[in-house]
Protein backbone atom coordinates (compact mmCIF):
# COMPACT_ATOMS: atom_id res chain seq x y z
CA UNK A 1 77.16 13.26 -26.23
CA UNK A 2 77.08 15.58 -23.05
CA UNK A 3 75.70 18.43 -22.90
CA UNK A 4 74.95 21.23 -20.33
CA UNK A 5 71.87 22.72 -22.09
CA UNK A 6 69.63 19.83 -22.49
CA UNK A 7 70.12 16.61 -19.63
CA UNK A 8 68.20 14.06 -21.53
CA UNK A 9 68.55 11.61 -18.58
CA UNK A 10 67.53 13.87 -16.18
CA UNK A 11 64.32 14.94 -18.15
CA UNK A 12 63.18 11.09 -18.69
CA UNK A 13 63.62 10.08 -14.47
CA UNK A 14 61.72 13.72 -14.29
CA UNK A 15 58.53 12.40 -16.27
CA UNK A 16 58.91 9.10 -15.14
CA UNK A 17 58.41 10.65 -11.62
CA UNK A 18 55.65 12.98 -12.65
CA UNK A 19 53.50 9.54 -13.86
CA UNK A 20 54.84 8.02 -10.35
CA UNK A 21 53.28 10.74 -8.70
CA UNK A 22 50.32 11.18 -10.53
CA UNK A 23 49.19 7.11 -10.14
CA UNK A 24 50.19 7.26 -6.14
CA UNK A 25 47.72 10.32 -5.86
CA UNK A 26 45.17 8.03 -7.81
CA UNK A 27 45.83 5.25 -5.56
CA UNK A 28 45.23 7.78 -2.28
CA UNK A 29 42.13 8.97 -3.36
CA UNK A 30 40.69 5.51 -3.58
CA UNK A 31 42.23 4.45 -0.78
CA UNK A 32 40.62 7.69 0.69
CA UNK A 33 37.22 7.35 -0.88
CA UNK A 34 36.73 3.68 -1.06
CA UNK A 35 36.03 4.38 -4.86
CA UNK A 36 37.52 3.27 -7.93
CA UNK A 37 35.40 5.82 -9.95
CA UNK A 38 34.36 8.68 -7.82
CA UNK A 39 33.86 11.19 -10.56
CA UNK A 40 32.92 11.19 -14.03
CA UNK A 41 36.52 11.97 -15.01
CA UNK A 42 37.38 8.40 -13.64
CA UNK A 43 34.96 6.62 -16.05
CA UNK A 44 31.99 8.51 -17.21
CA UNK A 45 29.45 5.19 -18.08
CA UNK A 46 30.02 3.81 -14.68
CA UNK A 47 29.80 6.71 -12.89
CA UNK A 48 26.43 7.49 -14.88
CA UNK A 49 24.61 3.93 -14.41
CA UNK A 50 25.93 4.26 -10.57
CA UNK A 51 24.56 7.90 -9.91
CA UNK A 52 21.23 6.61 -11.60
CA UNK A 53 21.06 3.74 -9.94
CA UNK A 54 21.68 5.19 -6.41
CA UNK A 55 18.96 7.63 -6.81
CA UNK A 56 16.48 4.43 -7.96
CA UNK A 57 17.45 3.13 -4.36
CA UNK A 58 16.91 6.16 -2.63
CA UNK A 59 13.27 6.09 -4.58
CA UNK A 60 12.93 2.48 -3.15
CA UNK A 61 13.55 3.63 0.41
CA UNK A 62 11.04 5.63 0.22
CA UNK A 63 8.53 2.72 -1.26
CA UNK A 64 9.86 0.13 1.20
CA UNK A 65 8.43 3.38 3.94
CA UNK A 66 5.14 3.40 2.01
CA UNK A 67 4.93 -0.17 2.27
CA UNK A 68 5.08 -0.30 5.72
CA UNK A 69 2.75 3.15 6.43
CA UNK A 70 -0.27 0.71 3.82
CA UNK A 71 0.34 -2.41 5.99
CA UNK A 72 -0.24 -0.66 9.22
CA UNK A 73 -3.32 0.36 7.39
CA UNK A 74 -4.43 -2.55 6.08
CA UNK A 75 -3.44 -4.16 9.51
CA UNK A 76 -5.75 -1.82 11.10
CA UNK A 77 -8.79 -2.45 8.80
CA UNK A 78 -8.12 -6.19 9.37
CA UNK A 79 -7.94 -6.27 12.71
CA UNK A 80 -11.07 -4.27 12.97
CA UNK A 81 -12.95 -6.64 10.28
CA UNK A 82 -12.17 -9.82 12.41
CA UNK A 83 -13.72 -7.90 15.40
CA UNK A 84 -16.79 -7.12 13.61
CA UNK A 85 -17.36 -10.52 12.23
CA UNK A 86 -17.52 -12.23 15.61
CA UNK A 87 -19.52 -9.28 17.01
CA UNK A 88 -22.19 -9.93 13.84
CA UNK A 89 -21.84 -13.72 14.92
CA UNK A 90 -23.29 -12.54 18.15
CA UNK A 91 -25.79 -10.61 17.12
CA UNK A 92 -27.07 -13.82 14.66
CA UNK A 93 -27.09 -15.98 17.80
CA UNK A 94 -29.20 -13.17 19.52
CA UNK A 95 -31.72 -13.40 16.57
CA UNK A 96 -32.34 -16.76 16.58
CA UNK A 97 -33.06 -16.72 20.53
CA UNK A 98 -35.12 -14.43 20.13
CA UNK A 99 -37.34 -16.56 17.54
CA UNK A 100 -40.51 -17.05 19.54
CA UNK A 101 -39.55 -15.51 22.91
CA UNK A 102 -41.78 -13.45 24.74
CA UNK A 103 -42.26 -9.72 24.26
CA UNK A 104 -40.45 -9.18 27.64
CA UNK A 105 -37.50 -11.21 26.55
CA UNK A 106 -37.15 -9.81 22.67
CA UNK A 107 -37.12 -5.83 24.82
CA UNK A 108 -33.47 -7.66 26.90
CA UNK A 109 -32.53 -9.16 24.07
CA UNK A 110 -32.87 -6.43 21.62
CA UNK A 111 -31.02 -4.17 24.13
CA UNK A 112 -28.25 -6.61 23.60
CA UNK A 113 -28.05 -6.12 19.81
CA UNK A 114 -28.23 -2.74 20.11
CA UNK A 115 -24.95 -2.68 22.36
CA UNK A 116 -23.35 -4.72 19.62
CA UNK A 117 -24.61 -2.64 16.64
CA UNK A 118 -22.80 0.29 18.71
CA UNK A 119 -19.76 -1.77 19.05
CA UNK A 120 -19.66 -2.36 15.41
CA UNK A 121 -19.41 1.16 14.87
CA UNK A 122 -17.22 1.67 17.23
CA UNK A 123 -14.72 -0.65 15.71
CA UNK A 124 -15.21 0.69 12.03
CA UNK A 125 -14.55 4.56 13.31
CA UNK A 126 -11.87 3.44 15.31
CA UNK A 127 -9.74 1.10 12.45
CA UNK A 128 -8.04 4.42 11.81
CA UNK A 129 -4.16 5.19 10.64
CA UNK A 130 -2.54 7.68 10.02
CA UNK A 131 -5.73 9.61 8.92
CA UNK A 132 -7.11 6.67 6.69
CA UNK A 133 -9.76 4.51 7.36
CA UNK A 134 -11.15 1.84 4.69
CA UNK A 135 -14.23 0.92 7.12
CA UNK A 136 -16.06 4.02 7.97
CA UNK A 137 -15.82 6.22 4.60
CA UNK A 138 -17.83 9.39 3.88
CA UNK A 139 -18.21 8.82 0.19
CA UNK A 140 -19.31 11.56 -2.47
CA UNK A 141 -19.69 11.84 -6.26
CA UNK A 142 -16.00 13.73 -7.07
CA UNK A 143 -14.66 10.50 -4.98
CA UNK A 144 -13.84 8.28 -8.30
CA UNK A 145 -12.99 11.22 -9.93
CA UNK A 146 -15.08 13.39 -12.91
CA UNK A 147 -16.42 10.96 -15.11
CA UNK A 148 -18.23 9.19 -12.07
CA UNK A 149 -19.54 12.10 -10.86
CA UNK A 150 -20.53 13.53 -14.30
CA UNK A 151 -22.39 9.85 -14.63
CA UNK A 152 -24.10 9.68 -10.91
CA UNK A 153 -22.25 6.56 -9.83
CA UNK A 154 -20.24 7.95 -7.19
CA UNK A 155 -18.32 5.21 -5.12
CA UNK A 156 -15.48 5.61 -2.76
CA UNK A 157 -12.43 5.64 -4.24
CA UNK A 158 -9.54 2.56 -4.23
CA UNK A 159 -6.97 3.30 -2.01
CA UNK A 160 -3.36 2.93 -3.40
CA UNK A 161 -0.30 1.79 -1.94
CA UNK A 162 3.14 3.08 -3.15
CA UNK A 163 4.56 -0.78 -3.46
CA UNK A 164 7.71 -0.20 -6.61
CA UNK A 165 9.69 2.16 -8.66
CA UNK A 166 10.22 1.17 -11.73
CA UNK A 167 12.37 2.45 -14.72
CA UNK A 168 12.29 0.39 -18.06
CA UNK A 169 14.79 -0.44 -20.98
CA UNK A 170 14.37 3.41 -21.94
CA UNK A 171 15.15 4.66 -18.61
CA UNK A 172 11.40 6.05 -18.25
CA UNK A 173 10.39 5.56 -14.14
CA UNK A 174 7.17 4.78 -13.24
CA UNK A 175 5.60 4.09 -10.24
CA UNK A 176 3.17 0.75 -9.17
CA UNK A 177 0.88 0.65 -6.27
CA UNK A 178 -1.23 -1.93 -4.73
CA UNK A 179 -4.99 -1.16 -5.11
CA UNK A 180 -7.27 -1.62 -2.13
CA UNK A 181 -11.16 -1.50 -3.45
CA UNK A 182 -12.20 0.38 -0.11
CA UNK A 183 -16.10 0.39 -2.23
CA UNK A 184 -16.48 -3.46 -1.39
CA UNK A 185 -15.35 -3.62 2.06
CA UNK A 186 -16.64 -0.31 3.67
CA UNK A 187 -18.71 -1.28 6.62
CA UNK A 188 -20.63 1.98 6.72
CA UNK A 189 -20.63 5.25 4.69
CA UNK A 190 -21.62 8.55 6.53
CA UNK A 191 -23.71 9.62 3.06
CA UNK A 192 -25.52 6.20 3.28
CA UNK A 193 -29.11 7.44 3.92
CA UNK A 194 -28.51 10.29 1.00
CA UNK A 195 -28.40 8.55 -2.65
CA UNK A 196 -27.43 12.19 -4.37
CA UNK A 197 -24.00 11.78 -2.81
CA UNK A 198 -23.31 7.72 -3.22
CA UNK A 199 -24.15 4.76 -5.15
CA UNK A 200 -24.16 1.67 -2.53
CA UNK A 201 -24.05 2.06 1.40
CA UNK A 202 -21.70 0.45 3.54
CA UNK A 203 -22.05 -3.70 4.11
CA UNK A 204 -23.66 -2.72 7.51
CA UNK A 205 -25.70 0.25 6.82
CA UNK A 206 -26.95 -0.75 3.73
CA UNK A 207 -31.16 -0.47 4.04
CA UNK A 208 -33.44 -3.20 2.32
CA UNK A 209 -36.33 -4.53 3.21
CA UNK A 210 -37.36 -8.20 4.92
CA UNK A 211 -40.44 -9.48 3.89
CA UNK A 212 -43.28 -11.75 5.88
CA UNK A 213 -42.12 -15.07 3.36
CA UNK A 214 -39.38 -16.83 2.69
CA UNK A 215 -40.08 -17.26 -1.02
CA UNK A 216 -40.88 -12.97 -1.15
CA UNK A 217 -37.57 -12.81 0.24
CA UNK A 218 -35.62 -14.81 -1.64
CA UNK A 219 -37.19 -13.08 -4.71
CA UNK A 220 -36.14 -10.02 -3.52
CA UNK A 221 -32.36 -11.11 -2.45
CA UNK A 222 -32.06 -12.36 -5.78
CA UNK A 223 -33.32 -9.08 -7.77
CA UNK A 224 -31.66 -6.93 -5.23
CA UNK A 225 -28.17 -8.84 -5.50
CA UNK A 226 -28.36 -8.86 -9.71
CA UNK A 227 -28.98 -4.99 -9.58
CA UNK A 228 -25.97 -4.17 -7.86
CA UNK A 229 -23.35 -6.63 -9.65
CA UNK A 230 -25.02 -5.08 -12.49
CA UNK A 231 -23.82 -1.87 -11.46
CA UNK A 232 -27.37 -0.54 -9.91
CA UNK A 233 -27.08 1.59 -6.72
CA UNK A 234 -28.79 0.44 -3.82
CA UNK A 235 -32.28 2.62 -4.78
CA UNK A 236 -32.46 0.94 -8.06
CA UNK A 237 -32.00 -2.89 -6.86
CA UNK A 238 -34.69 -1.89 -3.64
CA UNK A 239 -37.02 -1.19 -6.20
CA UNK A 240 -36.03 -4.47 -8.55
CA UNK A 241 -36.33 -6.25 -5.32
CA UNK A 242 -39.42 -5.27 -4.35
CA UNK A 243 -41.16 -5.95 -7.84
CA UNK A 244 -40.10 -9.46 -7.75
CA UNK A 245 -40.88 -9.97 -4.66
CA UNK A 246 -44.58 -9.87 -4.85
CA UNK A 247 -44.22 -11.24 -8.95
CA UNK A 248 -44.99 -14.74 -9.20
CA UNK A 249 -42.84 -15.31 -12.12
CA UNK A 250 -40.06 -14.48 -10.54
CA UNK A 251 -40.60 -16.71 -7.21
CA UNK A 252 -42.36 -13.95 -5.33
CA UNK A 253 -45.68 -14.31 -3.42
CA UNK A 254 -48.51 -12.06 -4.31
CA UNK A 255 -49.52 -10.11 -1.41
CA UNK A 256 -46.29 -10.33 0.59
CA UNK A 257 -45.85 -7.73 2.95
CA UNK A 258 -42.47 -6.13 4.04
CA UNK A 259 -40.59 -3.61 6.52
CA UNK A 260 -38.46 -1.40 4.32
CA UNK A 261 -35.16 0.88 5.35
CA UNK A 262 -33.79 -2.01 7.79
CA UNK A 263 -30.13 -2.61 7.88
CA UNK A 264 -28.26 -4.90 10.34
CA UNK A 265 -26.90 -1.73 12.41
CA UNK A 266 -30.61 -0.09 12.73
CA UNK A 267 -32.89 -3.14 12.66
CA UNK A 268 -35.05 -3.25 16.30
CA UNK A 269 -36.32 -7.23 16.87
CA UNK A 270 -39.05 -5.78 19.00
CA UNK A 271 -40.63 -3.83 16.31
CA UNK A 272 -41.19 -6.47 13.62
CA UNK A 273 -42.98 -9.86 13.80
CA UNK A 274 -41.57 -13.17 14.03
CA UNK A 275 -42.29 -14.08 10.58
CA UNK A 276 -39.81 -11.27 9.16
CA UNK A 277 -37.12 -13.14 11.51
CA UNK A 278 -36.19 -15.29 8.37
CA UNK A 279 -35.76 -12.25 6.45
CA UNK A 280 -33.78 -10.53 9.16
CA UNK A 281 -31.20 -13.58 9.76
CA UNK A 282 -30.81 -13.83 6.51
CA UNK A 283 -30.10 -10.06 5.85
CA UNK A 284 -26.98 -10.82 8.75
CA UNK A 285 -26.13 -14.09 7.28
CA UNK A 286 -25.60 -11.79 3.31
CA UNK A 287 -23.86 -9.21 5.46
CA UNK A 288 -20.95 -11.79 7.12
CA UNK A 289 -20.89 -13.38 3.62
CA UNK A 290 -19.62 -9.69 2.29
CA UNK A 291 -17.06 -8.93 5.51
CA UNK A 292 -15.71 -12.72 4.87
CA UNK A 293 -15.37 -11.63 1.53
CA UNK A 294 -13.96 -8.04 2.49
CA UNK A 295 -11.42 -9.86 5.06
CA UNK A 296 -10.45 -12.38 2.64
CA UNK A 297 -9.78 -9.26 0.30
CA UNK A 298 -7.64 -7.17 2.82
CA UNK A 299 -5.94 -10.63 4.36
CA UNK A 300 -4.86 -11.04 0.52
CA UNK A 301 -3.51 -7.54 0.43
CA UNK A 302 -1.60 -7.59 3.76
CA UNK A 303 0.49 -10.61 2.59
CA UNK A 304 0.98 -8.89 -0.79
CA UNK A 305 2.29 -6.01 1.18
CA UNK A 306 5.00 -7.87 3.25
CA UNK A 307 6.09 -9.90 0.09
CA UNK A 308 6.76 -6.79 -1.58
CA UNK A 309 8.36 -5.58 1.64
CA UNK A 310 10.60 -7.98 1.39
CA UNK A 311 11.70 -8.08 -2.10
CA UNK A 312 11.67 -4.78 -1.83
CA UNK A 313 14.57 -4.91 0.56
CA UNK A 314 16.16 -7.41 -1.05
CA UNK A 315 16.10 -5.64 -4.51
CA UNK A 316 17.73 -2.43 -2.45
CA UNK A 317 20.10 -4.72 -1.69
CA UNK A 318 21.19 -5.58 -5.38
CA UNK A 319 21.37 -2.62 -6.40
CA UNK A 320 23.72 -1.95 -4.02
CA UNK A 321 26.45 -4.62 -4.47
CA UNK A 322 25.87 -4.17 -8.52
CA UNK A 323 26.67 -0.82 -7.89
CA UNK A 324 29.73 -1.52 -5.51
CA UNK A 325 31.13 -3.61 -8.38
CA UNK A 326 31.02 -0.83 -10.62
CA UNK A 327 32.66 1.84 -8.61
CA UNK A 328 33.99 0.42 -5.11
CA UNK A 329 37.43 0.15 -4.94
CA UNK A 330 39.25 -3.47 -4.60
CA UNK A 331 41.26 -2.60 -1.23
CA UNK A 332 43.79 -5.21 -1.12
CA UNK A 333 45.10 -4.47 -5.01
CA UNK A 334 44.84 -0.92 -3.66
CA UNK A 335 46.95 -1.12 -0.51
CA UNK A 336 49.40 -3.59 -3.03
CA UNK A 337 49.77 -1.04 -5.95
CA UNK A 338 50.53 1.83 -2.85
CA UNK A 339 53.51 0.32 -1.87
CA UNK A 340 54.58 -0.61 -5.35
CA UNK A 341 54.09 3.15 -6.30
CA UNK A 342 56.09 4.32 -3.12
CA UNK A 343 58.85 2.01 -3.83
CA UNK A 344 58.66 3.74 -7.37
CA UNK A 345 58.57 6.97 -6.23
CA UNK A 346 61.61 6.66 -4.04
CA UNK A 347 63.66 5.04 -6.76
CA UNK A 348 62.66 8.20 -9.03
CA UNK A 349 64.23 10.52 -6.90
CA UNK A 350 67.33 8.57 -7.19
CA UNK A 351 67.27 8.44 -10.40
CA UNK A 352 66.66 11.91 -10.97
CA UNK A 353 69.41 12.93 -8.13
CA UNK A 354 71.82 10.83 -10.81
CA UNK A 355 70.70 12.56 -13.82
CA UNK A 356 71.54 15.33 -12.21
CA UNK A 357 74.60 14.45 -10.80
CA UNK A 358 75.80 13.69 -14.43
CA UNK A 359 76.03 17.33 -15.49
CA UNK A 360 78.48 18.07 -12.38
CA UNK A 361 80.86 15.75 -14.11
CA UNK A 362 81.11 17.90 -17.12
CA UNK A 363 83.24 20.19 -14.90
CA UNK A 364 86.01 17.80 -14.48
CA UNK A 365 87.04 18.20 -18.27
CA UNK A 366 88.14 22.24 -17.55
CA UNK A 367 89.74 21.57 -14.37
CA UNK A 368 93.82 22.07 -14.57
C-alpha cells in the first residue's frame, strides 16, 4: 500500500542512518581519544578498576621518588661509615705504636689521633641529606614517641622509608616503609654526656672505663655488654661493669684500678699508663665491631632499597598495560570499523534519498 502520510521505507533507511551515525561518532571518539572506554557511560566496571588503578600508580610514583630521596640517604650514611672505619683502623695502628714509646713520642702520636678523632666527626656531621643524618643524631626522650619517654628509655627514633602502596582484596590502601634502626648505628649523639635526655650514646662517644688488667676488663666488657642487650642505658651497665670488674666471681681482680668517662673520640694516650693500653685497644677494637655491624646493617638496606626501586618500576609498569587492556582502544579494528561505518553511512543516504523518492511517484497516478 502507498501512502503519502506515513513513508514506512523512508522512516526505516532514516533510523538505520541515525544508528550509522551514532556508531561512526563512537568510532571517532576512540579514534580521537585512544580509548575504548573513556567515560563511565562506556562501561562503568572498567572505567572504575582503571580510574582506581591509575591513581594507585600515581601513589607509586611518588614511592618510587621516596625510594630514591632514602637511598641517597642511606648512600650518604654508608659512604660516611666506610670512611670512619678505616679512619678508626688508623687510630688502632696508632695505639699499638704507641705501646711502650717514649713520653715524647706518645705527645706526636697522640696529636695524630686527635686529628683523626676530629675527622671522625667531621665525617658523621657531614653524612647529611636532605636534612637527615643517621650518624650524628641529637636524641631526646619524645624521640620514640610517649610511652618511651613516659618510661625513661629515650632512643632515637627508626627512620622510615616510603618503599610501597598497597591496597588489599577490600580495596583498603596502606602504606609500607623500610625501617632504618638509626639507635644502633649512630656514631655520636649531641645529648651523649646528659643521661636525662638519652638512653645509650653514640658507638663513638659512648664513655666507659679501661681498667689496669686484662681480666678487670674483660669483666667489665662482659657486664657492660649484658646490661645494654638487656635494655640498660649506658649509666646502668657502667655501674654493672664496674662491680664485676673488681668481683672475683665474676672474673674481676680485686683491687683493679680504672680511668672512667673515656670514649674512642675523647680518649688522650698521653694521659693514661701503658697498662690501660689493653683496655683502650680493646674499647676501639668493640667500637669497629659495632660500625661493621652498623655498615653491614645500612649495606643491607641500600640493596633493599634499589630492589624495591626496581620492582617498583616494574610493578608501575603492569599496572599500566593491565590498565591499557581494559580501556585502550584496538586501533587497527578501529580504523577497519571507520571505513565500514562510512561506507554505511553513504549507502544510508541513498537509501533514504529512495525512500523518498518513492512518494514523488504517487503523483503520477493524478496526472491526465
Amino acid at each position: 500500500m502507498s501512502s503519502i502520510n506515513t513513508n514506512a521505507s523512508a522512516m526505516t533507511a532514516l533510523q538505520t542512518l541515525a544508528a550509522t551515525n551514532k556508531a561512526l561518532n563512537t568510532t571517532q571518539g576512540r579514534i580521537a581519544t585512544g580509548l575504548r572506554v573513556a567515560e563511565a557511560s562506556d562501561n562503568a566496571a572498567y572505567w572504575s578498576i582503571a580510574t582506581t588503578m591509575r591513581s594507585d600508580n600515581k601513589a607509586l610514583s611518588t614511592v618510587q621518588d621516596s625510594l630514591g630521596l632514602g637511598a641517597s640517604k642511606v648512600d650518604t650514611a654508608y659512604t660516611a661509615m666506610n670512611k670512619s672505619i678505616d679512619t678508626l683502623n688508623e687510630i688502632k695502628v696508632k695505639i699499638v705504636a704507641a705501646t711502650g714509646a717514649s713520653a715524647a713520642d706518645k705527645a706526636k702520636i697522640d696529636t695524630d689521633i686527635k686529628a683523626l678523632q676530629k675527622q671522625l666527626k667531621a665525617y658523621a656531621d657531614g653524612a647529611t641529606f636532605s636534612g637527615a643524618n643517621f650518624l650524628s643524631v641529637s636524641s631526646d626522650k619524645t624521640a620514640a614517641g610517649a610511652a618511651a619517654a613516659a618510661a625513661g628509655t629515650a632512643v632515637q627514633a627508626d627512620a622510615k622509608i616510603v618503599s610501597a602502596f598497597n591496597r588489599n582484596a577490600a580495596g583498603t590502601a596502606s602504606i609500607s616503609t623500610i625501617d632504618i634502626k638509626v639507635e644502633n648505628i649512630k656514631l655520636f649523639d649531641t645529648n651523649a654526656a646528659n643521661p636525662t635526655y638519652i638512653k645509650n650514646a653514640g658507638i663513638l662517644d659512648r664513655q666507659t672505663a679501661i681498667w689496669d688488667s686484662a681480666a678487670a676488663q674483660a669483666a667489665y666488657d662482659k657486664a657492660y655488654a649484658a646490661s645494654v642487650a638487656g635494655g640498660g642505658a649506658d649509666t646502668a651497665a657502667h655501674t654493672a661493669g664496674a662491680a664485676a670488674a673488681v668481683l672475683p666471681a665474676s672474673g674481676g681482680v680485686v683491687g683493679a684500678t680504672s680511668t672512667a668517662g673515656v670514649s674512642v673520640f675523647n680518649f688522650n694516650i698521653t694521659t693514661v699508663g701503658d697498662q690501660f693500653f689493653a683496655g683502650l685497644l680493646g674499647k676501639v677494637e668493640t667500637a669497629l665491631k659495632q660500625m661493621n655491624t652498623a655498615a653491614t646493617d645500612l649495606g643491607a638496606a641500600k640493596n633493599r632499597i634499589e630492589l624495591q626501586k626496581t620492582f617498583t618500576s616494574s610493578l608501575m609498569d603492569s599496572i599500566d598495560r593491565g590498565v591499557g587492556q581494559l580501556v585502550d582502544a584496538d586501533m587497527n579494528k578501529e580504523s577497519t570499523r571507520l571505513q565500514a561505518i562510512q561506507v554505511q553511512q553513504q549507502l544510508g543516504i541513498q537509501a533514504l534519498s529512495i525512500a523518498n523518492g518513492n512518494s514523488q511517484s504517487i503523483l503520477s497516478l493524478f496526472r491526465g
